[in-house]
Protein backbone atom coordinates (compact mmCIF):
# COMPACT_ATOMS: atom_id res chain seq x y z
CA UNK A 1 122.58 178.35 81.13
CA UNK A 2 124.23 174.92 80.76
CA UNK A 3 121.28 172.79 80.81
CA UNK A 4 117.61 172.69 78.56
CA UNK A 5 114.39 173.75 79.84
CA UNK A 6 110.95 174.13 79.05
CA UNK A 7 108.83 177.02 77.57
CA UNK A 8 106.76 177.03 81.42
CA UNK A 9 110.33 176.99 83.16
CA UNK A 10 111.34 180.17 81.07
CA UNK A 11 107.54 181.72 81.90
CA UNK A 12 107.58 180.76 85.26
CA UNK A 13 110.87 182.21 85.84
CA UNK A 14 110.51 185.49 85.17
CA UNK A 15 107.94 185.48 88.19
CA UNK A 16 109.61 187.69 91.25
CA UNK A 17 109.64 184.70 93.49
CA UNK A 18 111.75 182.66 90.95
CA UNK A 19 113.88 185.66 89.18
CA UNK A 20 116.44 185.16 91.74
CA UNK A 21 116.97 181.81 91.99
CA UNK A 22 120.59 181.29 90.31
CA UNK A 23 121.38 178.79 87.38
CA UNK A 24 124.14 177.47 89.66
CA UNK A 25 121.74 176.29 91.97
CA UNK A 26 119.79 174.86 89.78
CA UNK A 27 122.68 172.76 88.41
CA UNK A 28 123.68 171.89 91.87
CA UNK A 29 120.13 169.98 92.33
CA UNK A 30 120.70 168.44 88.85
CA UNK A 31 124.17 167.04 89.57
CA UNK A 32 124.09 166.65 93.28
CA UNK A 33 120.47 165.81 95.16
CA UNK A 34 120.18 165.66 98.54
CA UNK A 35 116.95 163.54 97.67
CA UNK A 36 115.33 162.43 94.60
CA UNK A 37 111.82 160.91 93.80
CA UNK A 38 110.22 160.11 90.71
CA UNK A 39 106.78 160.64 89.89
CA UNK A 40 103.88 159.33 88.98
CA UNK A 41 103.97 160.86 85.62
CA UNK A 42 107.63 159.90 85.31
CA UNK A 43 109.33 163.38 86.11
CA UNK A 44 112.42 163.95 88.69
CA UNK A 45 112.34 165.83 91.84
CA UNK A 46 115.20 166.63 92.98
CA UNK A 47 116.21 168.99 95.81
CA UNK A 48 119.43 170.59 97.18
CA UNK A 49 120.34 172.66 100.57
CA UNK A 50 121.35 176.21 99.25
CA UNK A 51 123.71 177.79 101.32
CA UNK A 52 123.37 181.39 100.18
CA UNK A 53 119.75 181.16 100.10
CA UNK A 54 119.80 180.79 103.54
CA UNK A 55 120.24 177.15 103.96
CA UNK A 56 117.07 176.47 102.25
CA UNK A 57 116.11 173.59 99.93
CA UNK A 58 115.59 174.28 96.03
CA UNK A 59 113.71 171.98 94.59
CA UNK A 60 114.23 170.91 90.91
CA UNK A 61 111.83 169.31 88.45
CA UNK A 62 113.15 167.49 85.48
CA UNK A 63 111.20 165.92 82.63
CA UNK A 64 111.78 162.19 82.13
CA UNK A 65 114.99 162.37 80.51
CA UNK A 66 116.47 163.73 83.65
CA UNK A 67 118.00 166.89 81.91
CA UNK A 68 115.28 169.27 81.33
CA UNK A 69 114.63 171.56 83.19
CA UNK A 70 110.28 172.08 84.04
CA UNK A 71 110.59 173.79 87.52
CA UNK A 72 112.27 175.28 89.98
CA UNK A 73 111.82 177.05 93.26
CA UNK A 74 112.62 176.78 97.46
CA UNK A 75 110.57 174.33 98.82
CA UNK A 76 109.14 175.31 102.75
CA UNK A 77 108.03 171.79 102.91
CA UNK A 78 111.06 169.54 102.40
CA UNK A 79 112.71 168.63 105.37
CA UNK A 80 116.20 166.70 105.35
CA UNK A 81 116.17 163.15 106.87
């Protein structure tokens, strides 16, 4: 894993509807967003189209250094503009 995360992301992770989501993906999302929005609370969305997921969109939290890792999983609700 090339990039930090937090104690929930490792918890959360281990959860059968996150296991398989790949670190590469995740990177993808951090390097290369489709889309980003901050929040209200100052942490980084960021989403990505993943092909081998089935063209679906992963969407990445990061704290508000915009490295760590808090999140991670396909979002049903993002749709490309």
């Amino acid at each position: 894993m090339a990039f930090k995360t937090t104690l929930y992301f490792e918890h959360v992770r281990q959860r059968s509807d996150r296991a398989f989501i790949k670190d590469e993906w995740i990177e993808q999302a951090i390097t290369n967003p489709l889309h980003e929005e901050v929040q209200a609370d100052g942490r980084i969305r960021r989403w990505a189209r993943i092909e081998e997921a089935g063209n679906r969109y992963l969407r990445v939290i990061l704290l508000e250094d915009g490295e760590t890792v808090h999140n991670a999983f396909l979002d049903r609700r993002f749709k490309e503009k």
